[in-house]
N, C-alpha and C. Protein backbone atom coordinates (compact mmCIF):
# COMPACT_ATOMS: atom_id res chain seq x y z
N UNK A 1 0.85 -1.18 0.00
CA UNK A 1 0.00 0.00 0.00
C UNK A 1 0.89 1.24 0.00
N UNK A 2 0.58 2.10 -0.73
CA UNK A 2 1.13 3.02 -1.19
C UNK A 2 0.70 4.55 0.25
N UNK A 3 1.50 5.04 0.49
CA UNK A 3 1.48 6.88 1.17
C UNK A 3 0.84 7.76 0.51
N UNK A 4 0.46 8.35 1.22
CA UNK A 4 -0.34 9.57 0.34
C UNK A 4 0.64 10.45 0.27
N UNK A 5 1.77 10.58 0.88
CA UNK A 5 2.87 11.43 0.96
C UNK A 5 3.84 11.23 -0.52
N UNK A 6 3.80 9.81 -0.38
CA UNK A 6 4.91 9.13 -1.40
C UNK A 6 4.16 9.50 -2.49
N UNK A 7 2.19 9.63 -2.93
CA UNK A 7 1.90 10.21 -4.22
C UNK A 7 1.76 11.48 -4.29
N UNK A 8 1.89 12.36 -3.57
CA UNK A 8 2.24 13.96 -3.73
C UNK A 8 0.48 14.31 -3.70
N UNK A 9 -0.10 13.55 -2.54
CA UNK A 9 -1.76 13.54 -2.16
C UNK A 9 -1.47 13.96 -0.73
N UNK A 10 -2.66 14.71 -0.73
CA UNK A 10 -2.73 14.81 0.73
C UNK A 10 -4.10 14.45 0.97
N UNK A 11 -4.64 14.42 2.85
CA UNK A 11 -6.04 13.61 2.97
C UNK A 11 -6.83 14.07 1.91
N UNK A 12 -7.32 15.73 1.63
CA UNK A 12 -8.31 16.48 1.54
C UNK A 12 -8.17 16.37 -0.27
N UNK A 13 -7.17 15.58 -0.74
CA UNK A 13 -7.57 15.32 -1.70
C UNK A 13 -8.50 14.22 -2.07
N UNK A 14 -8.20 13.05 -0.93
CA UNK A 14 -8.34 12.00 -1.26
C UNK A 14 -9.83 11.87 -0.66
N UNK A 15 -9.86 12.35 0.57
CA UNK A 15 -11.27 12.73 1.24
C UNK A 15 -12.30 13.66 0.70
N UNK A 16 -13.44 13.91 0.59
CA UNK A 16 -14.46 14.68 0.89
C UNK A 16 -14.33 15.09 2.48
N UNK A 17 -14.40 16.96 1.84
CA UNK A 17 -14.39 17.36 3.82
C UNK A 17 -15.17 16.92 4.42
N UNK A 18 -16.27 16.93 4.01
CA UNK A 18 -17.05 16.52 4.91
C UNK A 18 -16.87 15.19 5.86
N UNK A 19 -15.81 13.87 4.91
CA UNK A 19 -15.56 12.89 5.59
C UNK A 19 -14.25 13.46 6.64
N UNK A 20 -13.35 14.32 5.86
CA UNK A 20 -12.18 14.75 6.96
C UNK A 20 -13.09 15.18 8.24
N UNK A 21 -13.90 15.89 8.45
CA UNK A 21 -14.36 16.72 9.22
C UNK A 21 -14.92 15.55 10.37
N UNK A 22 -15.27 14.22 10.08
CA UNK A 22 -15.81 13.11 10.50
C UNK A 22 -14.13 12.29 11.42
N UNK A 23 -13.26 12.57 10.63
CA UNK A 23 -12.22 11.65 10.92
C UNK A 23 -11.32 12.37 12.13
N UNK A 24 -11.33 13.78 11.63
CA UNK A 24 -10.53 14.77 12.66
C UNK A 24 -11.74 14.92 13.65
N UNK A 25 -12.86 15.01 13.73
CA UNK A 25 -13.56 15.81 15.25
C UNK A 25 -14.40 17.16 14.70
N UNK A 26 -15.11 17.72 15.25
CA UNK A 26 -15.51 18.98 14.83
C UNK A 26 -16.46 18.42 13.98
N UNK A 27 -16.69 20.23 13.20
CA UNK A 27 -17.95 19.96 12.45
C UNK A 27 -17.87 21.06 10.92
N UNK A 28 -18.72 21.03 10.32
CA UNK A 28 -18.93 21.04 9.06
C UNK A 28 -20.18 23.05 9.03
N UNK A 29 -19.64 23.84 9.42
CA UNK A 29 -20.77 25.67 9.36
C UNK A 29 -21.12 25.94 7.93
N UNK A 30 -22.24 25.97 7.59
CA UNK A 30 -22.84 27.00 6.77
C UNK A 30 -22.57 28.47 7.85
N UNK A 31 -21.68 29.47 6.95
CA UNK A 31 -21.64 30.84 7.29
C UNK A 31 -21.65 31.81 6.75
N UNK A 32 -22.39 33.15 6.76
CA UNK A 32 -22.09 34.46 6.05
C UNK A 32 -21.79 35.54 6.84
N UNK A 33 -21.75 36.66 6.24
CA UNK A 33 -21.39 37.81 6.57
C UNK A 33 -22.56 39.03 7.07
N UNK A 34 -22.62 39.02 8.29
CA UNK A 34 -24.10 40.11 8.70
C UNK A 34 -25.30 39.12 9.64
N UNK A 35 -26.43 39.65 9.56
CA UNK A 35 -27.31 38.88 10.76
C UNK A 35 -28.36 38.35 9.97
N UNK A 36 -28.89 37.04 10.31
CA UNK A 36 -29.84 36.56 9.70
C UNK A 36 -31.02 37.68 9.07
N UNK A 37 -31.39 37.18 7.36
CA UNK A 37 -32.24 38.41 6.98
C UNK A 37 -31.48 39.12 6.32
N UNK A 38 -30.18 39.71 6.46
CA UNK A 38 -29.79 40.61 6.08
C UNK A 38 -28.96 40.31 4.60
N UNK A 39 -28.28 41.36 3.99
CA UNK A 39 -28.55 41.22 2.16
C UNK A 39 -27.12 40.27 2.12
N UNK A 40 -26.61 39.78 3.01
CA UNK A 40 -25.42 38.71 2.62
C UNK A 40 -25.49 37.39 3.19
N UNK A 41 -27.44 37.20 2.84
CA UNK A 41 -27.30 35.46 3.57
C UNK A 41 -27.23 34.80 2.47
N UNK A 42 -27.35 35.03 1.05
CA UNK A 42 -27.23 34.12 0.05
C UNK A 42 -25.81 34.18 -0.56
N UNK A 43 -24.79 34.61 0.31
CA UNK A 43 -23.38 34.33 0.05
C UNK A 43 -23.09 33.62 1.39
N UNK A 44 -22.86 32.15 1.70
CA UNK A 44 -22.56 31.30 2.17
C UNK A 44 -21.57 30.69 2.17
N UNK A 45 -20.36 30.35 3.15
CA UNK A 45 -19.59 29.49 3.00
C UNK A 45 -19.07 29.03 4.04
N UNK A 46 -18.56 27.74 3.60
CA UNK A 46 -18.44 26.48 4.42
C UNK A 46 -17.13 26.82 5.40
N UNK A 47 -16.73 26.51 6.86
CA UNK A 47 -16.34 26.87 7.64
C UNK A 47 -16.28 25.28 8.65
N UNK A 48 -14.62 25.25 8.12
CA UNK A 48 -14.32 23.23 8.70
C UNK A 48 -14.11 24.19 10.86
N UNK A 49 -14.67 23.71 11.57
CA UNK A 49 -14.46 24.22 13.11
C UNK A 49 -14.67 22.91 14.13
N UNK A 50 -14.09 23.54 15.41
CA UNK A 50 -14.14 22.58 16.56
C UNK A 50 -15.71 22.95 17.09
N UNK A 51 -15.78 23.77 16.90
CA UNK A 51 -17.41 24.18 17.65
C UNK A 51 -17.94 25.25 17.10
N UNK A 52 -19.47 25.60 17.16
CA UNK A 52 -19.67 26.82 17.00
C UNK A 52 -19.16 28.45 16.89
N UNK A 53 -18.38 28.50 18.29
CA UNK A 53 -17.45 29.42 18.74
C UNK A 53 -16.48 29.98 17.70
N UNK A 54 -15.80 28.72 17.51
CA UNK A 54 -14.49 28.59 16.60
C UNK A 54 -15.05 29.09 15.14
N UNK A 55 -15.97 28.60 14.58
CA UNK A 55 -16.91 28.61 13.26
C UNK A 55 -16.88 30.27 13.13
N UNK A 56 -17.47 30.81 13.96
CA UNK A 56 -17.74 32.21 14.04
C UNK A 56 -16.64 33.28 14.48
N UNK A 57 -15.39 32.72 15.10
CA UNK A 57 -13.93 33.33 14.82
C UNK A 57 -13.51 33.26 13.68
N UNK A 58 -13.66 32.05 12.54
CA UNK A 58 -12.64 31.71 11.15
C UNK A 58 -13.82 33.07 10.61
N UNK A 59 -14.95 32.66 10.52
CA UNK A 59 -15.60 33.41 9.39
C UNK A 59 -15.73 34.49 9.52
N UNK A 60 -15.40 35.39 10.81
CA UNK A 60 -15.36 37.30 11.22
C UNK A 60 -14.14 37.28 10.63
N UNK A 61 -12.71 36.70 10.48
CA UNK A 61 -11.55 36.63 9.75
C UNK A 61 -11.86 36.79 8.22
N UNK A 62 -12.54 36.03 7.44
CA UNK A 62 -12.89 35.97 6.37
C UNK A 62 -13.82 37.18 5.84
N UNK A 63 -14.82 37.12 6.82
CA UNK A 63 -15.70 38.26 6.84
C UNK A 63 -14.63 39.79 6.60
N UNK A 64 -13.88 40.06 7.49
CA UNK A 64 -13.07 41.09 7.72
C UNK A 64 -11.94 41.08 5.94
N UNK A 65 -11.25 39.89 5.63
CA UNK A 65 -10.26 39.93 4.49
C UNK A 65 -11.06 40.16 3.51
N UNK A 66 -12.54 40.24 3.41
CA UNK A 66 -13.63 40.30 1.70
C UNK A 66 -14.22 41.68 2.37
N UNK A 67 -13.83 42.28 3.12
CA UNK A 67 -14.22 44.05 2.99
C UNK A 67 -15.38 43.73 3.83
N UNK A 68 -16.18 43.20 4.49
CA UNK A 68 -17.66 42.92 4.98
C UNK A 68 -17.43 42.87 6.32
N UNK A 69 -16.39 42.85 7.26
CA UNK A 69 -15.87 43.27 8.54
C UNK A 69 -16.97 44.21 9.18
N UNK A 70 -17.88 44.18 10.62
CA UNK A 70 -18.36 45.00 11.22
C UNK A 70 -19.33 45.12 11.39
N UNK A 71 -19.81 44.25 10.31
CA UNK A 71 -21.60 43.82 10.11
C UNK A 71 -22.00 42.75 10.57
N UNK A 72 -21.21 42.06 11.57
CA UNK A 72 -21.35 40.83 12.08
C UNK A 72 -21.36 39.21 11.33
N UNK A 73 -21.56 38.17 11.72
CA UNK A 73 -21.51 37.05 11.47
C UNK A 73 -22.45 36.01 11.62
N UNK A 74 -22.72 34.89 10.81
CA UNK A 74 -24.03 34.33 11.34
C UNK A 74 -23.45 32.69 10.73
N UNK A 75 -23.26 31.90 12.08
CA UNK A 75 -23.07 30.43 11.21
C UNK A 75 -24.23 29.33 11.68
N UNK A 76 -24.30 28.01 10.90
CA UNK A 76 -25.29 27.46 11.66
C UNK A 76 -24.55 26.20 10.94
């Protein structure tokens, strides 16, 4: 059996996150930028986290690097 190292693969190639997300712990956020309702819930994105908490630290980061910083955060 062959390494994923030795084929120049890593898990997340070989996995679906959603299965990494199963193998490491944690969980799988739908998140956007602003408060439920508001004009940036149909820009969504996925957010790999240990918990809720964590989910809604990566995506105020993300939120903040795409200019949308200040308007809050909403994951589920």
């Amino acid at each position: 059996m062959m390494n994923l190292e030795k084929l120049g693969l890593s898990s997340e190639d070989v996995l679906q996150r959603s299965q990494l997300v199963r193998i490491q712990g944690g969980g799988a956020y739908s998140c956007y930028c602003g408060h439920t309702g508001g004009s940036h819930e149909n820009d969504q994105f996925l957010v790999l986290a240990d918990d809720t908490e964590d989910a809604l630290d990566v995506a105020g980061v993300q939120c903040e690097e795409s200019g949308n910083g200040g308007i809050g955060v909403t994951c589920s």
